[in-house]
Protein backbone atom coordinates (compact mmCIF):
# COMPACT_ATOMS: atom_id res chain seq x y z
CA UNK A 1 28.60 -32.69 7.09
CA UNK A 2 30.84 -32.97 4.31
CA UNK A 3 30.56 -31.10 0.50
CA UNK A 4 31.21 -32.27 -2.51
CA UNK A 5 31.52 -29.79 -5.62
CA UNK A 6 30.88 -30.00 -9.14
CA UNK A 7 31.88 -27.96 -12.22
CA UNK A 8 29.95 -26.41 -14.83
CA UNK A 9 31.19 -26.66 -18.69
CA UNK A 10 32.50 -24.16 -20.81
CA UNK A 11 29.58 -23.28 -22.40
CA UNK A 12 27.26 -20.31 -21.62
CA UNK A 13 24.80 -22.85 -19.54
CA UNK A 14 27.48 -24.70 -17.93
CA UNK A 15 26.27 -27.82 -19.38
CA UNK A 16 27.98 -29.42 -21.85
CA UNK A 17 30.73 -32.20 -21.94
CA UNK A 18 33.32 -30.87 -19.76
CA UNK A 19 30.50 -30.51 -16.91
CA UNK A 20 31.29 -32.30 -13.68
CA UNK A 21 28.27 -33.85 -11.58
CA UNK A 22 28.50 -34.00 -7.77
CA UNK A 23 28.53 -37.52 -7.53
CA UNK A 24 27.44 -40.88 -9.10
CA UNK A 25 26.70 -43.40 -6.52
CA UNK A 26 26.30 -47.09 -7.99
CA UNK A 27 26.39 -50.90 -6.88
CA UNK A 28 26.86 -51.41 -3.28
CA UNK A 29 27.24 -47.73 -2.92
CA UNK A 30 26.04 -45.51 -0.12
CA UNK A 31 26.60 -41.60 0.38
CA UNK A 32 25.27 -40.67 3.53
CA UNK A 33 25.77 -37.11 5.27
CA UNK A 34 27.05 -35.34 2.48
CA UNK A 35 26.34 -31.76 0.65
CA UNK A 36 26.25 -31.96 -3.13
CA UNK A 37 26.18 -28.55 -4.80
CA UNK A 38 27.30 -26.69 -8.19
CA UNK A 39 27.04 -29.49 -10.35
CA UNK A 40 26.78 -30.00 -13.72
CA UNK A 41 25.42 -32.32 -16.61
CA UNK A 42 26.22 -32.79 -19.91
CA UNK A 43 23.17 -31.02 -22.15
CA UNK A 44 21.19 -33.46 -23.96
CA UNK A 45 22.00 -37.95 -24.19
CA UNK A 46 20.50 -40.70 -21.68
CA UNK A 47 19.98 -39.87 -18.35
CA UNK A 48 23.23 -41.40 -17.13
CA UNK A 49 25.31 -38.19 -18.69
CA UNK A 50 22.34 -35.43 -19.24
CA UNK A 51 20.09 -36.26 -15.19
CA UNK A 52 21.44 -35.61 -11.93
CA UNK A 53 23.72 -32.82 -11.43
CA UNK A 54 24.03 -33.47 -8.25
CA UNK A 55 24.36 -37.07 -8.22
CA UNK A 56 23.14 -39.78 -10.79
CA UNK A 57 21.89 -42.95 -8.41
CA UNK A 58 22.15 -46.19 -10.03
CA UNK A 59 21.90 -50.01 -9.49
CA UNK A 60 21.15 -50.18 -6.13
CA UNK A 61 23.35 -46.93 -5.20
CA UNK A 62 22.01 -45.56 -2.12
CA UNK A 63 22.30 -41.74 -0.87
CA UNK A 64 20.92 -40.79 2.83
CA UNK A 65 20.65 -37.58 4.96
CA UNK A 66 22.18 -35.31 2.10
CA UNK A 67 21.71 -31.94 0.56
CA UNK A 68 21.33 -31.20 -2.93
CA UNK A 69 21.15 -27.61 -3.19
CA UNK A 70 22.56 -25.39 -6.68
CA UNK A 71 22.61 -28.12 -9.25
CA UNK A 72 22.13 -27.86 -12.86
CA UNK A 73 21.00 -30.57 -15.54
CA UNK A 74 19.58 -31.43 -18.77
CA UNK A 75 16.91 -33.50 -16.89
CA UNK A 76 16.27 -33.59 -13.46
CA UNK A 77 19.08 -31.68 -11.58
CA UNK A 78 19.16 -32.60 -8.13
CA UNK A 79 19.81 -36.07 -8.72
CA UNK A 80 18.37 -39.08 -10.97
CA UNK A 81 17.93 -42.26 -9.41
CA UNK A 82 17.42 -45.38 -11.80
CA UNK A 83 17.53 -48.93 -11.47
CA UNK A 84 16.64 -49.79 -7.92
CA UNK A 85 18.73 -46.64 -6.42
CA UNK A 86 17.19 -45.01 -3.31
CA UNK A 87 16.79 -41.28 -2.08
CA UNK A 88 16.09 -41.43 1.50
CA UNK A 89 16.26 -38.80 3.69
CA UNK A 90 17.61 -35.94 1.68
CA UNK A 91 17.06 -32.22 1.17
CA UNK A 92 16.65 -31.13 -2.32
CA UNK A 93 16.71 -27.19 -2.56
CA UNK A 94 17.44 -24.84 -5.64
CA UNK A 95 18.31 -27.11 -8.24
CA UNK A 96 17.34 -26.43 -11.86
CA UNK A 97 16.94 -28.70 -14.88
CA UNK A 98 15.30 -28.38 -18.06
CA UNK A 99 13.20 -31.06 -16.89
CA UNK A 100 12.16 -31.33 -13.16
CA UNK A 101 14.51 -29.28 -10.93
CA UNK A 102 14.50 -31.50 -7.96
CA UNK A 103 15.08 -35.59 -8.05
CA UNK A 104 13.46 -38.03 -10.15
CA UNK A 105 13.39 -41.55 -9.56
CA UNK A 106 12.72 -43.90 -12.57
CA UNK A 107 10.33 -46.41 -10.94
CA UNK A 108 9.90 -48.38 -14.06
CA UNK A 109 13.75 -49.18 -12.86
CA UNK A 110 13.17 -49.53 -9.69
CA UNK A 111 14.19 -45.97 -8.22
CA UNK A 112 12.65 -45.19 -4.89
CA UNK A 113 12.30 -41.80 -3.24
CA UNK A 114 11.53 -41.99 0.64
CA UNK A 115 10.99 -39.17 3.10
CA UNK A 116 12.95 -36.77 0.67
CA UNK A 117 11.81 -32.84 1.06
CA UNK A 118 11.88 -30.00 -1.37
């Protein structure tokens, strides 16, 4: 399995606009296998710079069999998933968020969440 690390920002929380997120995974997109841990949004906007610390899932992005463990977000800090993205598979553990701590998918976009655990 492979890791991928984020950054937190400057600020006290870590979130802010110097804040890296573990990944963002978009059109025709797939992460599969991978760790995502330590990262970081920025602390208040849309959900495309303030959800997901781990990874922000978007039009038709796809992540599988991964681990999303020690994020931190505005909103939702595991990972966001909008706009027909997909969770499948994954492991969300630890991750903390104003909002819900582990993923949330938008399904008025189309996100889909299948056989995740938490």
């Amino acid at each position: 399995m492979s890791w991928k690390t984020g950054a937190p920002a400057s600020s006290e929380s870590g979130l802010g606009g110097d804040a890296v997120r573990g990944g963002y995974v978009g059109s025709g997109a797939t992460l599969v296998g991978f760790t995502l841990s330590n990262g970081y949004t920025y602390a208040s906007g849309s959900p495309s710079k303030s959800g997901g610390g781990g990874a922000y899932v978007d039009d038709g992005g796809i992540i599988s069999n991964c681990v999303f463990r020690g994020n931190n977000a505005y909103v939702d800090g595991g990972a966001f998933v909008d706009n027909g993205g997909i969770a499948s598979r994954s492991l969300f553990d630890y991750n903390i968020a104003t909002g819900a701590g582990g993923v949330y998918c938008y399904f008025g976009g189309g996100g889909k969440q299948l056989q995740c655990e938490k």
